[in-house]
C-alpha atoms as a PDB file:
ATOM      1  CA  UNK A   1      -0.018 -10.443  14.195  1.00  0.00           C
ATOM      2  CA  UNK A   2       0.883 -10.006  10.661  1.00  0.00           C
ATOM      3  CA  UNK A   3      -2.164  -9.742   7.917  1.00  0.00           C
ATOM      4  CA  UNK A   4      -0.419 -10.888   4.300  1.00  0.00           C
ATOM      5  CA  UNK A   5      -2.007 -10.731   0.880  1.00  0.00           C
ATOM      6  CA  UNK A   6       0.240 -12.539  -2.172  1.00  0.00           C
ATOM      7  CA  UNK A   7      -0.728 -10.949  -5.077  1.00  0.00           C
ATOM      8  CA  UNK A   8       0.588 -11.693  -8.481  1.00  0.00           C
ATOM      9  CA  UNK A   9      -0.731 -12.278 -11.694  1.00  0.00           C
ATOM     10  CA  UNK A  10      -2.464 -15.643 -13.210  1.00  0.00           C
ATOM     11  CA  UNK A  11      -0.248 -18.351 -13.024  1.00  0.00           C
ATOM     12  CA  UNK A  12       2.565 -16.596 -10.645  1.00  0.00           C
ATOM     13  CA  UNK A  13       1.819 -19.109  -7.547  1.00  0.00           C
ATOM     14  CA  UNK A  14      -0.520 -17.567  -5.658  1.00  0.00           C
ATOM     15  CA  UNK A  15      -2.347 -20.775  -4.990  1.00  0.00           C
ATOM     16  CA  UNK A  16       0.362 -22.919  -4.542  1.00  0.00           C
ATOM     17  CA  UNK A  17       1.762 -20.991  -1.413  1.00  0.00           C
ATOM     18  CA  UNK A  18      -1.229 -20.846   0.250  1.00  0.00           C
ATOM     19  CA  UNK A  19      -1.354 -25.133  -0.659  1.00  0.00           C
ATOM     20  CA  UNK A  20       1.859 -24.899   1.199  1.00  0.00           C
ATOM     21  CA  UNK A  21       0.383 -22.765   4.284  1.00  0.00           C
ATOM     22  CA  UNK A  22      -2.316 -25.310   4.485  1.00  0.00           C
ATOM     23  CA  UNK A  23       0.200 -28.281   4.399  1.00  0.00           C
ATOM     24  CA  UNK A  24       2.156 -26.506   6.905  1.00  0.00           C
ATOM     25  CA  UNK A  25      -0.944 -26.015   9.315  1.00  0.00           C
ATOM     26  CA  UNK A  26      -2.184 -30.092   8.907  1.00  0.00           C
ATOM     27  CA  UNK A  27      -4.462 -29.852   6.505  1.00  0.00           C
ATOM     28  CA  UNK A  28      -7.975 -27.794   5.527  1.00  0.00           C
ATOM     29  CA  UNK A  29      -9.610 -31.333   7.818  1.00  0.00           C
ATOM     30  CA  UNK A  30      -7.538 -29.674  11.146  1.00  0.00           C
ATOM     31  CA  UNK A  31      -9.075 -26.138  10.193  1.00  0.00           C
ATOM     32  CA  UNK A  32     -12.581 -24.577  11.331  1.00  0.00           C
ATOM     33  CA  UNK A  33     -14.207 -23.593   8.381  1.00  0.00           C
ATOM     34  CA  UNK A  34     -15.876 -20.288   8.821  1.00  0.00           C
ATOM     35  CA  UNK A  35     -18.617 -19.314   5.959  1.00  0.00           C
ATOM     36  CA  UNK A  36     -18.488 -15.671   5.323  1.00  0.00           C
ATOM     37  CA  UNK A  37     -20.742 -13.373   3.550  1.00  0.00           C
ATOM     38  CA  UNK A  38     -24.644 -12.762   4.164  1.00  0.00           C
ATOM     39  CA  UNK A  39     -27.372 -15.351   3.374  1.00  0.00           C
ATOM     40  CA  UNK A  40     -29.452 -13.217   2.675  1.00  0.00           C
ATOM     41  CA  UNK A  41     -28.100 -11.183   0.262  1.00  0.00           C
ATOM     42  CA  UNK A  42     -25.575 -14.353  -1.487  1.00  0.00           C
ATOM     43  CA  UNK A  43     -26.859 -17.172  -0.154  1.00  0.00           C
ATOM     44  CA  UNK A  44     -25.200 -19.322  -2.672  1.00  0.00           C
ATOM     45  CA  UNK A  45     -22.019 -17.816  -1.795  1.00  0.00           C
ATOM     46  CA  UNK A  46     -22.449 -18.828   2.070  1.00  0.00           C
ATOM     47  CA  UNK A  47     -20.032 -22.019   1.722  1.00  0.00           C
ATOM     48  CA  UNK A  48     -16.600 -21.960   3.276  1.00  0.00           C
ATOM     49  CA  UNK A  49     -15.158 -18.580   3.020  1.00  0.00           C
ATOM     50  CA  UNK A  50     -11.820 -19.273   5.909  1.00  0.00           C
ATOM     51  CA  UNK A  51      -9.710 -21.969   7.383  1.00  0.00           C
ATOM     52  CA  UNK A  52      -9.048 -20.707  11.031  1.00  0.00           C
ATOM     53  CA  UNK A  53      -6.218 -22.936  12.700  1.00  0.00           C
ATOM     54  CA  UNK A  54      -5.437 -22.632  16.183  1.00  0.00           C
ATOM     55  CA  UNK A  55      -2.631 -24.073  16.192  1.00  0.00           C
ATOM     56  CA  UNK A  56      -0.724 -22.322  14.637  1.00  0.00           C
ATOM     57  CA  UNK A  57      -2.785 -19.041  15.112  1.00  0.00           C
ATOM     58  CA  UNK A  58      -3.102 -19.103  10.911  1.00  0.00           C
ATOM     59  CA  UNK A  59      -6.180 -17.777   9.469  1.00  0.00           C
ATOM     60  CA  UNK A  60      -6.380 -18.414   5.360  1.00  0.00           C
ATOM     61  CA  UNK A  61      -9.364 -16.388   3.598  1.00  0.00           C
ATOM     62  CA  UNK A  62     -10.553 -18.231   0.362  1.00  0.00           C
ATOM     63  CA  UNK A  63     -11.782 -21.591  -0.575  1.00  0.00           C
ATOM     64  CA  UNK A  64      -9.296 -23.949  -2.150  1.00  0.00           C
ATOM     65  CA  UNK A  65     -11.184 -27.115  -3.178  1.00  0.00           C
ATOM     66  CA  UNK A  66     -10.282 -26.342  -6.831  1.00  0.00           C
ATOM     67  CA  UNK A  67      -7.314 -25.742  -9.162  1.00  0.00           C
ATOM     68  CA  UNK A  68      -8.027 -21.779  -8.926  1.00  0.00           C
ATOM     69  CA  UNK A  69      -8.708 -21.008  -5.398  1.00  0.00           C
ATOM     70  CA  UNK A  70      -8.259 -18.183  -3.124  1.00  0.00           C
ATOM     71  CA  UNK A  71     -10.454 -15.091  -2.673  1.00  0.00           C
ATOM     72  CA  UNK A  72     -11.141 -15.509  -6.025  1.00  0.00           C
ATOM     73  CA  UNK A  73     -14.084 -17.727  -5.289  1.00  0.00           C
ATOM     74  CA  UNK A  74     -15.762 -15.514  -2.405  1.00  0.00           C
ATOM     75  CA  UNK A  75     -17.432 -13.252  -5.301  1.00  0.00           C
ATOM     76  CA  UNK A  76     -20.524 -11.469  -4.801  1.00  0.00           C
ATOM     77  CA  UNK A  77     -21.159  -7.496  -4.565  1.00  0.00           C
ATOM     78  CA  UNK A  78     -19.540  -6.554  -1.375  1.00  0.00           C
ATOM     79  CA  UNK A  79     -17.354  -9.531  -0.883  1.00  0.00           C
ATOM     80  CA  UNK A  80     -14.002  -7.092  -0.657  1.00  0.00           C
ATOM     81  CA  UNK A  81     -15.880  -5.463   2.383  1.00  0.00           C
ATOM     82  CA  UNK A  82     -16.324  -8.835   4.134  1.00  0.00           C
ATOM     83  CA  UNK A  83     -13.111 -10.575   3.169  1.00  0.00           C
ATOM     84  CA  UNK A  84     -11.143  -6.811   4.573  1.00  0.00           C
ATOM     85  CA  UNK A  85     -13.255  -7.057   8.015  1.00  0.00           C
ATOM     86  CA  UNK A  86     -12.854 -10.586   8.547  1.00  0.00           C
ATOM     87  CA  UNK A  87      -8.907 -10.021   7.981  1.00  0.00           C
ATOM     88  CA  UNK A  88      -9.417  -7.516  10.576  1.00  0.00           C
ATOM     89  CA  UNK A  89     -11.246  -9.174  13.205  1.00  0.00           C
ATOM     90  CA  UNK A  90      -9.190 -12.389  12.927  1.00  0.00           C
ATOM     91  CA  UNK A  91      -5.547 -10.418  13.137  1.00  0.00           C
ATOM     92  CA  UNK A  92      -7.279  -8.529  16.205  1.00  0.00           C
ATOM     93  CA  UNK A  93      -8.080 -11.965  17.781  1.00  0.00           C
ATOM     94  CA  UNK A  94      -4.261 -12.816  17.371  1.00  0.00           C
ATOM     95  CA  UNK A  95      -4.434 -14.742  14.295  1.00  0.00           C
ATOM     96  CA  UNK A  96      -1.680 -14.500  11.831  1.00  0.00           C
ATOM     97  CA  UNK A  97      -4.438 -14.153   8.384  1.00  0.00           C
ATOM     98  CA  UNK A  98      -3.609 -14.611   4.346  1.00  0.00           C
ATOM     99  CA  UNK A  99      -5.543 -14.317   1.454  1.00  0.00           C
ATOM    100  CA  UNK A 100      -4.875 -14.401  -1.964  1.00  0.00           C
ATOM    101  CA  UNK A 101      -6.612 -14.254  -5.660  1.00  0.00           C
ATOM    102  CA  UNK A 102      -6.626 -11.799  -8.375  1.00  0.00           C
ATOM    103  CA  UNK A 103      -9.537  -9.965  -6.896  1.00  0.00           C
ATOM    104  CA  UNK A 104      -7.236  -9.224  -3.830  1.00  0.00           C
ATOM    105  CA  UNK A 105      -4.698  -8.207  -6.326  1.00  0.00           C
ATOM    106  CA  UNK A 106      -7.148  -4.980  -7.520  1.00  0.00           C
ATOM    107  CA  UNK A 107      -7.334  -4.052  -4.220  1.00  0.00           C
ATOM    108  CA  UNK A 108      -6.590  -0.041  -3.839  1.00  0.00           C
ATOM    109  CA  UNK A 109      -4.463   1.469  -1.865  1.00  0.00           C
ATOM    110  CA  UNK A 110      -7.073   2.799   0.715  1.00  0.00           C
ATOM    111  CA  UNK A 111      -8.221  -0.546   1.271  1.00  0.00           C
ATOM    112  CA  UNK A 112      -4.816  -2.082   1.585  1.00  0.00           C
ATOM    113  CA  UNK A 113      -4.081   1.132   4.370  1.00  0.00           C
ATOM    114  CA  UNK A 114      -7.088   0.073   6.253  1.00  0.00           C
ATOM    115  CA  UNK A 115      -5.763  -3.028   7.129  1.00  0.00           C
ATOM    116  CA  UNK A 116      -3.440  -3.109  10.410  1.00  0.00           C
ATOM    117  CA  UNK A 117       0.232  -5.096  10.201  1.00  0.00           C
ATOM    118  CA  UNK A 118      -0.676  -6.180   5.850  1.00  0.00           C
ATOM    119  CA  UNK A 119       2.871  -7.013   4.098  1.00  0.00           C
ATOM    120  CA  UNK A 120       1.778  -7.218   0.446  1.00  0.00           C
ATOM    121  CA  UNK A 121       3.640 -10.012  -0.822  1.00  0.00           C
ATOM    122  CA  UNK A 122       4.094  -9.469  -4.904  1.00  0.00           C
ATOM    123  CA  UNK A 123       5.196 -12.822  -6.774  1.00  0.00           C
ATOM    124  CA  UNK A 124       7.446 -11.766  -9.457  1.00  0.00           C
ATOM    125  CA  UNK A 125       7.080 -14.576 -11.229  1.00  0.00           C
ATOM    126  CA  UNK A 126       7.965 -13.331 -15.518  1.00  0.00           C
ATOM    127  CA  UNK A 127       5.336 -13.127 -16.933  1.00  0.00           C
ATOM    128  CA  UNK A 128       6.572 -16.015 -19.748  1.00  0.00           C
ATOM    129  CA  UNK A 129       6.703 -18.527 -16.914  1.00  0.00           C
ATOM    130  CA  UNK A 130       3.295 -17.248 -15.622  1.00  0.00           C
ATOM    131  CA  UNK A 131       1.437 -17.846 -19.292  1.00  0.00           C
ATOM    132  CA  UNK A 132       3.073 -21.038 -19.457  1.00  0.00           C
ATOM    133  CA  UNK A 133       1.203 -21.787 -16.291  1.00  0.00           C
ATOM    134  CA  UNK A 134      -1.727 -20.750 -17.111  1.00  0.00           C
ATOM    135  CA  UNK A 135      -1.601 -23.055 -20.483  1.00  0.00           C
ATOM    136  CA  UNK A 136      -0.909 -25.991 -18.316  1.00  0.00           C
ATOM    137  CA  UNK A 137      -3.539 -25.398 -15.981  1.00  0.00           C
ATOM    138  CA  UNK A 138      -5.818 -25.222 -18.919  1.00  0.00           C
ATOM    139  CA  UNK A 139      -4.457 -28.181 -20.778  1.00  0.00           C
ATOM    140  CA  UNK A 140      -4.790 -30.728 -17.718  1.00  0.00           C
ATOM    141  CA  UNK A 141      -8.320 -29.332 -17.733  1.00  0.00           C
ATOM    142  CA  UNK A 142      -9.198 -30.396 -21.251  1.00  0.00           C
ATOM    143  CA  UNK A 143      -9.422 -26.581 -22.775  1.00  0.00           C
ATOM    144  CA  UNK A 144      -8.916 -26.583 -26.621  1.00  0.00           C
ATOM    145  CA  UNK A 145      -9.312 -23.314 -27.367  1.00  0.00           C
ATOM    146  CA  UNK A 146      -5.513 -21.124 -27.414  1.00  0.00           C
ATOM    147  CA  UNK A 147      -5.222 -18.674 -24.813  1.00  0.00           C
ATOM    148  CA  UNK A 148      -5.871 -15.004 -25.237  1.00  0.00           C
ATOM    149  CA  UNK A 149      -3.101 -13.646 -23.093  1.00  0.00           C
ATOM    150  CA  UNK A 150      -3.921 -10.177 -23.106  1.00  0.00           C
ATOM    151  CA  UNK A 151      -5.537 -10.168 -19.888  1.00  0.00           C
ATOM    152  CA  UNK A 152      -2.426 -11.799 -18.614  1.00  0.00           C
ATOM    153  CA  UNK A 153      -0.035  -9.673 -19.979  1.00  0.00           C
ATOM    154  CA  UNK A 154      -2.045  -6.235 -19.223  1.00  0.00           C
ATOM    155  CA  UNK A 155      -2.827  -7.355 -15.308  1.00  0.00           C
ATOM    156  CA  UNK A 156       1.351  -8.256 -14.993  1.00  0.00           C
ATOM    157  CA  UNK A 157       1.700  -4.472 -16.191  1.00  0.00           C
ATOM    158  CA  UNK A 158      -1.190  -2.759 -13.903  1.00  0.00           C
ATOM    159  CA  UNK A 159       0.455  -4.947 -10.708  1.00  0.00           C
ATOM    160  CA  UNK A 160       4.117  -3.490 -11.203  1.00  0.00           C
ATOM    161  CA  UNK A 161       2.387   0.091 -11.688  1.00  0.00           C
ATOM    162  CA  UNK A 162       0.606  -0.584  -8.682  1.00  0.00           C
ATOM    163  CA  UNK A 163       3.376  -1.707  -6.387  1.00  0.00           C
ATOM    164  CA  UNK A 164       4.846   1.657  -6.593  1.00  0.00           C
ATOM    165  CA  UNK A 165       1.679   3.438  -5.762  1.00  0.00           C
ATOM    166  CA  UNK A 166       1.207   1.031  -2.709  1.00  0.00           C
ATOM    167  CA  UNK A 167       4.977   1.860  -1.730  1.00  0.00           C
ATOM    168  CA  UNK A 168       4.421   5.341  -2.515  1.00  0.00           C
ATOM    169  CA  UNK A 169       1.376   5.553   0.113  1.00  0.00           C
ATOM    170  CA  UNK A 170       3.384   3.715   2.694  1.00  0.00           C
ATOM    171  CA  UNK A 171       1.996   0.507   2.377  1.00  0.00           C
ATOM    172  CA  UNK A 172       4.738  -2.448   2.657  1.00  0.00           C
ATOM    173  CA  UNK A 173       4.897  -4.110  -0.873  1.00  0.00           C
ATOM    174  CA  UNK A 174       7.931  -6.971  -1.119  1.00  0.00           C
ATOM    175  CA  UNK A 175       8.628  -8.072  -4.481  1.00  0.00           C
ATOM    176  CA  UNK A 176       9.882 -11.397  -4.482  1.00  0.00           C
ATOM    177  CA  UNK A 177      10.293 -14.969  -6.797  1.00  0.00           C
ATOM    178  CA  UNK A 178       8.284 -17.685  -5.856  1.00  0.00           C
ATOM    179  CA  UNK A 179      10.597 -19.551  -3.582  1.00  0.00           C
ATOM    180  CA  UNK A 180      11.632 -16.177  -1.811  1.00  0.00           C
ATOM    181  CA  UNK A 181       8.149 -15.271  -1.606  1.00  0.00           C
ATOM    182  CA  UNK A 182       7.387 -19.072  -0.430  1.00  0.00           C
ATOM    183  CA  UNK A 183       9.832 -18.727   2.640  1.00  0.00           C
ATOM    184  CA  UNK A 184       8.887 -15.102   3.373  1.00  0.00           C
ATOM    185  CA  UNK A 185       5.188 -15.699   3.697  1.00  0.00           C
ATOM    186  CA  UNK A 186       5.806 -18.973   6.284  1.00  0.00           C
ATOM    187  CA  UNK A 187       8.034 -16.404   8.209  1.00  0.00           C
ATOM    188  CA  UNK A 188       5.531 -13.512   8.327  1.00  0.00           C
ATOM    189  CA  UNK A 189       2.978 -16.347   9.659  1.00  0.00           C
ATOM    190  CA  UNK A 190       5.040 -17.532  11.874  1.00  0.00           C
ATOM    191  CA  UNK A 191       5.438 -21.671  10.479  1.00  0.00           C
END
């Protein structure tokens, strides 16, 4: 089964392709939704954490019942651990899994190498097209204040440094534009 992570940087599409897994699978209403975390430690956190379809065999790690979605809103101190043995256990079950977010884009190499099958799927959307995402997302939700795109433009730079450190440690990184990227993540899931 393959494992994939998209990473990319704000505004890249990220979100939308896993909108377009979830279309392609009938919907988060067809999907068991599978909390993850600990209550005890988070127990704010314990909401939704996966969509596990059956059929297809498509597990999706993240929540997505906002603009922003992905493993992005599973944060708490140890979430990485959980989200990286859930991936596990669901691939081992025969479950094609994806997750997605800019905390799965910090991701290190030894935790990427840990996990059996993972393409890393890089979106390389430029970066101008990704801040002028990011602006719209922030305009249709009423933001006045101008964007500080340093964080943008210094996380674009730290994921193309990374890719090569990723390929370098044998890790399978594909860079590809969104509709490549789009079309190559339905394929490594099998829809």
């Amino acid at each position: 089964m393959s494992v994939v992570v998209i990473r990319g940087t704000s505004g890249s599409g990220k979100t939308w392709i896993a909108e377009q897994v979830i279309a392609a699978c009938g919907g988060i209403a067809t999907a068991e939704q599978v909390p993850l975390g600990d209550p005890d430690v988070a127990p704010a956190k314990w909401k939704t954490g996966a969509y596990v379809w059956k059929n297809p065999p498509v597990t999706l790690i993240g929540r997505y019942n906002a603009t922003c979605g992905g493993c992005d809103t599973l944060s708490w101190k140890g979430a990485a651990d959980v989200i990286e043995k859930f991936a596990i256990q669901q691939a081992a079950r025969g479950q094609h899994v994806l997750f997605e977010g800019l905390m799965v884009s910090s991701y290190g190499v030894e935790r990427l190498k840990r996990i059996p099958g993972l393409t890393v799927v890089y979106l390389a959307t430029p970066l101008e097209d990704c801040l002028a995402s990011v602006k719209a997302r922030r305009a249709a939700r009423g933001a006045t204040k101008p964007l500080n795109e340093t964080n943008t433009r210094a996380k674009h730079h730290t994921l193309l440094v990374t890719n090569k450190s990723n390929r370098a440690a044998g890790i399978k990184v594909e860079e590809l534009q969104r509709p490549e990227a789009h079309a190559r993540v339905m394929e490594l899931l099998g829809l």
